[in-house]
Protein backbone atom coordinates (compact mmCIF):
# COMPACT_ATOMS: atom_id res chain seq x y z
CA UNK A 1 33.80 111.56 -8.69
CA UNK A 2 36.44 108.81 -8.34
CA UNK A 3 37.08 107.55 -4.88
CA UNK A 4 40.26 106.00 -4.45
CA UNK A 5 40.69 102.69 -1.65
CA UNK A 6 43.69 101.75 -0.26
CA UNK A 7 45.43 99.18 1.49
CA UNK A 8 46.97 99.69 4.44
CA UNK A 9 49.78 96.74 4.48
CA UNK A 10 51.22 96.66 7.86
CA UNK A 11 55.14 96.63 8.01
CA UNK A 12 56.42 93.83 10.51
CA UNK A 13 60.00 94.56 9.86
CA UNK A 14 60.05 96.60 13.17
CA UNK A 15 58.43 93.88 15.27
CA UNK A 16 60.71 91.24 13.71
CA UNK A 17 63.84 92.94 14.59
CA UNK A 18 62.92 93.58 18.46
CA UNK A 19 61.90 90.16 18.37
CA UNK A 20 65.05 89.17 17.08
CA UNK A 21 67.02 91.82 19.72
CA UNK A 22 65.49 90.50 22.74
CA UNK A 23 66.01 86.88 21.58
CA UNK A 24 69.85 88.08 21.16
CA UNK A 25 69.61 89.80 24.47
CA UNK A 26 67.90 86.23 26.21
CA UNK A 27 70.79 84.16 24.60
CA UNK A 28 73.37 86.27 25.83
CA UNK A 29 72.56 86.59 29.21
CA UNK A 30 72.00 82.69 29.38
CA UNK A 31 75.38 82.30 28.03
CA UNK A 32 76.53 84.87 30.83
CA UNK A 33 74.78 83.02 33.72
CA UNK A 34 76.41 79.76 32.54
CA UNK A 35 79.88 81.11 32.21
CA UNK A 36 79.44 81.93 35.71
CA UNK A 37 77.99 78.68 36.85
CA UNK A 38 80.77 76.84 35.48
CA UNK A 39 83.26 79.63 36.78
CA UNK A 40 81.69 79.00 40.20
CA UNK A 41 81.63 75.12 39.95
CA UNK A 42 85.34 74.70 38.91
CA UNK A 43 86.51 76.98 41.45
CA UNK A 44 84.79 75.18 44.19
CA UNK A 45 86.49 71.59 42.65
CA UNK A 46 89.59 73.51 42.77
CA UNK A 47 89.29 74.79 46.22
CA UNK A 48 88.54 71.58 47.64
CA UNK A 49 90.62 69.53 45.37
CA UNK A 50 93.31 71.73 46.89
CA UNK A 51 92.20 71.00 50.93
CA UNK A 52 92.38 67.13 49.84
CA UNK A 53 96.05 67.43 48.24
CA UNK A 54 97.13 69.39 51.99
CA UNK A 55 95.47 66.83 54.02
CA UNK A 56 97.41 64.04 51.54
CA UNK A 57 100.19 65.43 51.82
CA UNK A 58 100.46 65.97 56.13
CA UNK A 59 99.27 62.51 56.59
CA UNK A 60 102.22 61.22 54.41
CA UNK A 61 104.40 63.58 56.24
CA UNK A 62 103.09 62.18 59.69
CA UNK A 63 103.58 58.78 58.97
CA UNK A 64 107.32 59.53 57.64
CA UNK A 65 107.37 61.22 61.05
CA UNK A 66 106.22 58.11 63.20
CA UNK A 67 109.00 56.14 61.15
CA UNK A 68 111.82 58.45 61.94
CA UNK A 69 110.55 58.32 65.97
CA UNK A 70 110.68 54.74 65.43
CA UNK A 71 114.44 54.57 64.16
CA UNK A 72 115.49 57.01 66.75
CA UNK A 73 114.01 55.23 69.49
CA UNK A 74 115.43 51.54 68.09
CA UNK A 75 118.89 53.57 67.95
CA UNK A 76 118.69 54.94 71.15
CA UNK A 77 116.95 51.53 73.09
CA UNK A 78 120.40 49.53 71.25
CA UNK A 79 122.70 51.71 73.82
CA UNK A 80 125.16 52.37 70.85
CA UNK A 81 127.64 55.21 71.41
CA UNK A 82 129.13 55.23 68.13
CA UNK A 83 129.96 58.26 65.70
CA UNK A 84 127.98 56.34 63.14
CA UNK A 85 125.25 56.00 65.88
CA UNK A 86 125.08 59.67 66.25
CA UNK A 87 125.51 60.82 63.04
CA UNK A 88 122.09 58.80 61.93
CA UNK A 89 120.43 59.67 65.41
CA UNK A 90 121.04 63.63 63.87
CA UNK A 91 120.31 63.23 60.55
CA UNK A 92 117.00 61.59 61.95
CA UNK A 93 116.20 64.52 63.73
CA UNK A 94 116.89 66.95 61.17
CA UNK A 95 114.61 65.06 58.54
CA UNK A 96 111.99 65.13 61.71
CA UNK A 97 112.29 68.99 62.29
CA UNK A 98 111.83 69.69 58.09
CA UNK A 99 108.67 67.68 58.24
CA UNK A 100 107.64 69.44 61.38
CA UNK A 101 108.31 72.37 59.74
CA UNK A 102 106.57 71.46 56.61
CA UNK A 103 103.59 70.32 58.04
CA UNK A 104 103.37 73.21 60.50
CA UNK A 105 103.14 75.33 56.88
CA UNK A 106 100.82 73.59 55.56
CA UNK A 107 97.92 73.39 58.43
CA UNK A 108 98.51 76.91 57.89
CA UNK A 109 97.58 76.92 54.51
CA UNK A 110 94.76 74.68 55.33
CA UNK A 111 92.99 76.64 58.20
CA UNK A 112 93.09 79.81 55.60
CA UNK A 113 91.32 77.61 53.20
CA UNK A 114 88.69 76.34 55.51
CA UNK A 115 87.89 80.27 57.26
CA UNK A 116 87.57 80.96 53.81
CA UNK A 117 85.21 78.43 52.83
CA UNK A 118 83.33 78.65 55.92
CA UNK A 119 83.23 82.52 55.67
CA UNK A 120 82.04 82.48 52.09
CA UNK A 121 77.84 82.18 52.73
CA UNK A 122 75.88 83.70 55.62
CA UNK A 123 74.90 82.24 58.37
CA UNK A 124 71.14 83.54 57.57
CA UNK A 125 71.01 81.39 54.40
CA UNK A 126 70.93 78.19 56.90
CA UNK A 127 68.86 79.98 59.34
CA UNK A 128 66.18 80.65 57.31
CA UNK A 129 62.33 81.91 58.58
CA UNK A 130 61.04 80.13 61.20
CA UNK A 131 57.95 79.53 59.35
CA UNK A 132 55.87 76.07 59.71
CA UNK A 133 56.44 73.43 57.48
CA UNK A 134 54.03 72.52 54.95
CA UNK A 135 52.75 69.10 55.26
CA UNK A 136 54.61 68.15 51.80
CA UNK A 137 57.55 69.83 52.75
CA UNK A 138 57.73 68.18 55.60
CA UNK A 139 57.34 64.71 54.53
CA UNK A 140 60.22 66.04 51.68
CA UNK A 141 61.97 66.78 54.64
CA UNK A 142 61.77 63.61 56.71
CA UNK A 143 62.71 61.45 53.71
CA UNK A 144 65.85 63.64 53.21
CA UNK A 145 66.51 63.05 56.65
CA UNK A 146 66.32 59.60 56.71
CA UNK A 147 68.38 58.90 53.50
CA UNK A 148 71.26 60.95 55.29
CA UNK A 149 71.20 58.43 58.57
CA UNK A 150 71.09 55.39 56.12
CA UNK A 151 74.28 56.87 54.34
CA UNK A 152 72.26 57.28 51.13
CA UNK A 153 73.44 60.63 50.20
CA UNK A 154 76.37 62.46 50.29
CA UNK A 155 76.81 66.20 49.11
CA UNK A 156 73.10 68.26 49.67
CA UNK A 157 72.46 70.82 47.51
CA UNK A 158 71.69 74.26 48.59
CA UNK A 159 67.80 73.61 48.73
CA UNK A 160 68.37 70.19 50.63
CA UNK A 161 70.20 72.26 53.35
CA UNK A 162 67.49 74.64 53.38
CA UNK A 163 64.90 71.49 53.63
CA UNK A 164 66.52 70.09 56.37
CA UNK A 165 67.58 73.16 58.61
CA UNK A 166 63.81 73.79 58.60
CA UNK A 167 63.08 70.64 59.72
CA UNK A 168 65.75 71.04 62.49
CA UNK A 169 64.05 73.80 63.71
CA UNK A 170 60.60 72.55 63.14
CA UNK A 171 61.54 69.52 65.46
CA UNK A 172 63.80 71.16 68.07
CA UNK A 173 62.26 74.33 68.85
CA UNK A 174 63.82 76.81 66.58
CA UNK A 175 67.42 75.27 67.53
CA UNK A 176 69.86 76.77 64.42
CA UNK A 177 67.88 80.19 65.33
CA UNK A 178 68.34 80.16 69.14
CA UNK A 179 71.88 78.82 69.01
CA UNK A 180 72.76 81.48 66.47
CA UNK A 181 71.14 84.28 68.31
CA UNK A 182 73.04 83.38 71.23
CA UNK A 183 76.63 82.52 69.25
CA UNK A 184 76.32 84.73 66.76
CA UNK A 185 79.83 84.39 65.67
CA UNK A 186 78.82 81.27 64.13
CA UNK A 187 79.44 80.61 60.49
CA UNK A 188 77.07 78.49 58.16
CA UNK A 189 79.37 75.62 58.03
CA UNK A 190 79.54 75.78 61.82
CA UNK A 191 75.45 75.51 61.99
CA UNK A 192 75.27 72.83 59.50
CA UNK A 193 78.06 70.93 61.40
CA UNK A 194 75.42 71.23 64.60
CA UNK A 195 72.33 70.57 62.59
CA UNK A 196 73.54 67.54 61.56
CA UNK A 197 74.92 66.43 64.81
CA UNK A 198 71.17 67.52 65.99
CA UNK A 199 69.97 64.70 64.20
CA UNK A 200 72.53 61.73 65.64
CA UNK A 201 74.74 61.69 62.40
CA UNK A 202 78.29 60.46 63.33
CA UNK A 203 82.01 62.03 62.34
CA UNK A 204 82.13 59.65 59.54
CA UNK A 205 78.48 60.27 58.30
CA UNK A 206 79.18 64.19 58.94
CA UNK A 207 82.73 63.85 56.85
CA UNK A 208 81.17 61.98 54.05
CA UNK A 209 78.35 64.89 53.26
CA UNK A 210 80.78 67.66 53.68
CA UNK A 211 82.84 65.84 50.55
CA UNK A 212 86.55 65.92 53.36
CA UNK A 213 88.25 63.70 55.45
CA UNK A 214 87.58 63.32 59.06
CA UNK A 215 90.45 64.47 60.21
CA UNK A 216 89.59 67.87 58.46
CA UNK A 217 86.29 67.84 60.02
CA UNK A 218 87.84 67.08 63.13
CA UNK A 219 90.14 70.88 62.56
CA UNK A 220 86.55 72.21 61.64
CA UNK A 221 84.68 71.33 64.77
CA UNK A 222 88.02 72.77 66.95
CA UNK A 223 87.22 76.11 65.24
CA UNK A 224 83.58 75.92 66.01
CA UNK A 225 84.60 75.21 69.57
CA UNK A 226 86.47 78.16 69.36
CA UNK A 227 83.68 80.68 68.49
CA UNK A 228 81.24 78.86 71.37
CA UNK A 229 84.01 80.94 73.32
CA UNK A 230 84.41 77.09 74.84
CA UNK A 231 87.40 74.60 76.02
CA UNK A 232 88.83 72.31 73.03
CA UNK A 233 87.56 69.64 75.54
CA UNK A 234 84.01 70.19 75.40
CA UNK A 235 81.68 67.15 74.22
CA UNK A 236 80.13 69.03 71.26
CA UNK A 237 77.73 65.87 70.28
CA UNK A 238 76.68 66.45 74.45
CA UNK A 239 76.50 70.30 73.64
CA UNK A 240 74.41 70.30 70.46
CA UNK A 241 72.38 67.61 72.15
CA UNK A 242 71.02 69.73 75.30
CA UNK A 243 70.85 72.97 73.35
């Protein structure tokens, strides 16, 4: 009787190719996520590239402005009654009117732009749990901290706003929470523009992490004023302060 062995070669072919599928499939969606990235990133440059080039543009419109109050004044202070005298003293005007006009437009254009970046992330996000600090977060924290009152950094990234709005309400008895539960209208810009006027940070400081000018912040803080249902004349630093 002849017995017969054989030898069972496994085939790998089938392994090989999911392994090769799913490394397709890994590749592809890294590709995907880093389209997007990039998508995101460039339209954030774009959006505020496009604030910067408004704000440009109304301060050079506003100084043209101060110019053509100037001339009228000198014009009118030189007691001239001349046609030539009120021919410029209307031409004046007219160029002051278009600019009025034009920059009316544009702080149009500008306050869209700002509710829409201000309306773009929740409010929760810079909220967060109300969780105690670690004791390595915390010292994470503090440091973070500090380097923003020395002017060391400028733009945080998501996690460093996350880092220090947990501090904030570590330190100040759950402060972005309370003032959120009772202003609930709020956006996350406005509570970052109050956390970091919790910890002393001035206009400039404030201006200089949010990437704008001041005079943009300064539009931003009138619209937070707004939603604290409060006058345009309240002290906000005094407001955040006694929270």
């Amino acid at each position: 009787m002849n017995i017969r062995c054989y030898t069972v070669i496994p085939d790998h072919t089938h392994v090989h190719a999911q392994v090769c599928c799913l490394a397709g499939i890994s590749v592809f969606l890294s590709l995907v996520i880093l389209g997007l990235v990039i998508y995101f990133v460039y339209k954030t440059r774009k959006h505020w590239k496009r604030m910067r080039d408004i704000e440009q543009t109304i301060s050079s419109n506003e100084e043209k402005m101060a110019g053509y109050r100037f001339e009228i004044n000198r014009y009118r202070l030189s007691q001239l009654e001349s046609d030539e005298f009120r021919q410029k003293v209307t031409e004046l005007n007219g160029r002051l009117l278009t600019l009025s006009a034009h920059n009316q437009a544009l702080q149009e254009q500008l306050n869209q732009l700002g509710a829409k970046e201000e309306s773009e992330e929740s409010p929760l996000l810079v909220i967060r749990s109300s969780n105690p600090l670690s004791e390595d977060s915390r010292e994470e924290s503090f440091r973070l901290m500090l380097s923003l009152k020395k002017g060391a950094k400028r733009e945080l990234t998501p996690e460093e706003w996350s880092q220090l709005s947990d501090l904030v309400n570590f330190l100040y008895d759950d402060f972005l929470t309370r003032l959120h539960e009772v202003h609930p209208a709020l956006t996350a810009h406005d509570l970052r523009i109050c956390c970091l006027l919790k910890i002393s940070l001035s206009h400039e400081d404030i201006a200089r992490i949010f990437s704008t000018t001041t005079d943009s912040l300064t539009r931003a803080k009138g619209r937070l004023k707004k939603r604290l249902n409060s006058s345009e004349y309240l002290n906000l630093d005094g407001f955040v302060s006694n929270f």
